[in-house]
C-alpha atoms as a PDB file:
ATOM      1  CA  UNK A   1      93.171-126.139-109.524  1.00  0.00           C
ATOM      2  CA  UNK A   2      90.550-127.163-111.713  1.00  0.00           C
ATOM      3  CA  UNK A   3      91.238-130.163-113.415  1.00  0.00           C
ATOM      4  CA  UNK A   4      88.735-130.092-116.167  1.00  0.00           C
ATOM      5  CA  UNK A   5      90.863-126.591-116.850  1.00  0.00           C
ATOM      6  CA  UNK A   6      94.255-128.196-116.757  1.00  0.00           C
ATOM      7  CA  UNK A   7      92.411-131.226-118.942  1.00  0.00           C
ATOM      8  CA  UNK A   8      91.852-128.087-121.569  1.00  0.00           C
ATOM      9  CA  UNK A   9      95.000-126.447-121.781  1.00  0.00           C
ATOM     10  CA  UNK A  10      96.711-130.048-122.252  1.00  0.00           C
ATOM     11  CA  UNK A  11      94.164-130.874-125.032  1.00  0.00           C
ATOM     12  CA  UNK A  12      93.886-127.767-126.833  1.00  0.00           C
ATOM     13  CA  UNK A  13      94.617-127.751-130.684  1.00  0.00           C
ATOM     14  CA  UNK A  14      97.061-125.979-130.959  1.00  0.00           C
ATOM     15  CA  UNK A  15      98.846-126.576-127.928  1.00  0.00           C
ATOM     16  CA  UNK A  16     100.125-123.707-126.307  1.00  0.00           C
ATOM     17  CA  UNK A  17     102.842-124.371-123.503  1.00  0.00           C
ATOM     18  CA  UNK A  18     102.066-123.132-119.775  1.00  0.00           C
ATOM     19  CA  UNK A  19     104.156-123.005-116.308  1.00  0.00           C
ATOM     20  CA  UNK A  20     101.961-124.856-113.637  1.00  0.00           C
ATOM     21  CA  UNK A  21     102.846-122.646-110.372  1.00  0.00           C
ATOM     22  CA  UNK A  22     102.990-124.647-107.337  1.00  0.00           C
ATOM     23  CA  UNK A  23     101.992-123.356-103.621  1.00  0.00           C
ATOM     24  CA  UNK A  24     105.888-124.251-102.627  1.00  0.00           C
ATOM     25  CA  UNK A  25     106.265-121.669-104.970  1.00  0.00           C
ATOM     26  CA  UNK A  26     107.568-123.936-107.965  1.00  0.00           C
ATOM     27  CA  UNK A  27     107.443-123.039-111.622  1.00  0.00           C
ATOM     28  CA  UNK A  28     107.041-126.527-113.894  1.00  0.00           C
ATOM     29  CA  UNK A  29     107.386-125.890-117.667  1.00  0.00           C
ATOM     30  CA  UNK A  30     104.539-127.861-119.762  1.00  0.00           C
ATOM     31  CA  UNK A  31     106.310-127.973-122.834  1.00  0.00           C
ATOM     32  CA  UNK A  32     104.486-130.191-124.464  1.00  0.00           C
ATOM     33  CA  UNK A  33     100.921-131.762-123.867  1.00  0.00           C
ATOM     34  CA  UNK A  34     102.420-135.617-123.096  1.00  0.00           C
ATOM     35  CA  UNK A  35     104.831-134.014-120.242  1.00  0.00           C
ATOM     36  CA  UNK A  36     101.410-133.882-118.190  1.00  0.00           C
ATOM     37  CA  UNK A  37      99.688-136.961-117.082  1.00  0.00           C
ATOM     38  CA  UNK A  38      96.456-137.173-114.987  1.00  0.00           C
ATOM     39  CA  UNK A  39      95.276-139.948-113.150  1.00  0.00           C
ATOM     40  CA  UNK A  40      91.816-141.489-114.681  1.00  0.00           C
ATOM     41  CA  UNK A  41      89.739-140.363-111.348  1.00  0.00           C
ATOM     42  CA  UNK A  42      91.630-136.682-111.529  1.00  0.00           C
ATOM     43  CA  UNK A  43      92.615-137.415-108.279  1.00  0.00           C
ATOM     44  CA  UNK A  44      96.580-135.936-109.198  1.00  0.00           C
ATOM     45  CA  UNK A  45      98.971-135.430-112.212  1.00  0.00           C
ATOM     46  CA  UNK A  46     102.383-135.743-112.910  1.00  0.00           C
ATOM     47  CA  UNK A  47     104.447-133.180-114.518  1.00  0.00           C
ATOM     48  CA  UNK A  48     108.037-134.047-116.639  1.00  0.00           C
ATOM     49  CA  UNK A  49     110.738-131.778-114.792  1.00  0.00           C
ATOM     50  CA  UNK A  50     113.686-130.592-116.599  1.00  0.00           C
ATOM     51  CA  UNK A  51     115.886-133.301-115.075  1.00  0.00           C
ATOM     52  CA  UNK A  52     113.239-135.540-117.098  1.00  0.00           C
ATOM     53  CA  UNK A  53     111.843-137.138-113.506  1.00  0.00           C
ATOM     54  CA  UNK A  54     107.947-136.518-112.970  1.00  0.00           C
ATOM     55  CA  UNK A  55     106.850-134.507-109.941  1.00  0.00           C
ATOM     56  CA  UNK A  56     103.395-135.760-108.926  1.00  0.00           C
ATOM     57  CA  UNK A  57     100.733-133.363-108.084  1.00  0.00           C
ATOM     58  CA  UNK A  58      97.541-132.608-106.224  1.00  0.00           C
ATOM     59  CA  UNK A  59      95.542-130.491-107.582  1.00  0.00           C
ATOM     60  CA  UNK A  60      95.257-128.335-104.429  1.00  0.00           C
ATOM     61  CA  UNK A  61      99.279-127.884-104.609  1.00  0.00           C
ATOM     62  CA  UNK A  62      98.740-125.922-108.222  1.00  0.00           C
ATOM     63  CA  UNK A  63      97.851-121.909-107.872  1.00  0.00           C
ATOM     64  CA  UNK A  64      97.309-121.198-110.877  1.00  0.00           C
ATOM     65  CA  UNK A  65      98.562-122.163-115.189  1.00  0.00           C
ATOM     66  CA  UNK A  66     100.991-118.856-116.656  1.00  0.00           C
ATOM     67  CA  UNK A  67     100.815-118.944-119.983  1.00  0.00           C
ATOM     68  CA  UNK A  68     104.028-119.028-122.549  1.00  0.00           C
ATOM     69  CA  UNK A  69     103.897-115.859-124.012  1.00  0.00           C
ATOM     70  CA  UNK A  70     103.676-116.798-128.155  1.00  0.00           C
ATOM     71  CA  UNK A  71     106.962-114.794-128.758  1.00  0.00           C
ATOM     72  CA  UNK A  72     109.003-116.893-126.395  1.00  0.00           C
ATOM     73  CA  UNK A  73     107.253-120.577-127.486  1.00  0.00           C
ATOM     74  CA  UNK A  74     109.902-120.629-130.664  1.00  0.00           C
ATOM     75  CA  UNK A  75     112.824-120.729-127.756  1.00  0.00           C
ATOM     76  CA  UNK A  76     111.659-124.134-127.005  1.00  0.00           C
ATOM     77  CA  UNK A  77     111.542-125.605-130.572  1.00  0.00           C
END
């Protein structure tokens, strides 16, 4: 994965939440743009999981960003 995408989506005004999808075939919910962390050198990230631990990445693990559709972002408020 890009990180200077992932950088984006975690910066964007507004910000929109997104499932990072993992090649162990995990599903992480970024809820809100503080539950991702990056390392200065973009080497890997951490991601808040629902049990409130962090999972830290590499950026090879991540496939791909899903997007929240904007219907369903109101079921997180």
């Amino acid at each position: 994965m890009d990180m200077n995408q992932l950088k984006a989506l975690r910066l964007a005004s507004p910000f929109k939440p997104f499932y990072l999808l993992t090649s162990d075939g995990e599903r992480y919910l970024v809820e809100r743009p503080y539950h991702l962390g990056m390392a200065p050198d973009a080497s890997r990230f951490g991601v808040v999981t629902p049990d409130l631990t962090v999972r830290l990445l590499n950026p090879d693990q991540v496939l791909g960003v899903d997007l929240l559709p904007q219907e369903h972002e109101s079921d997180l408020r």
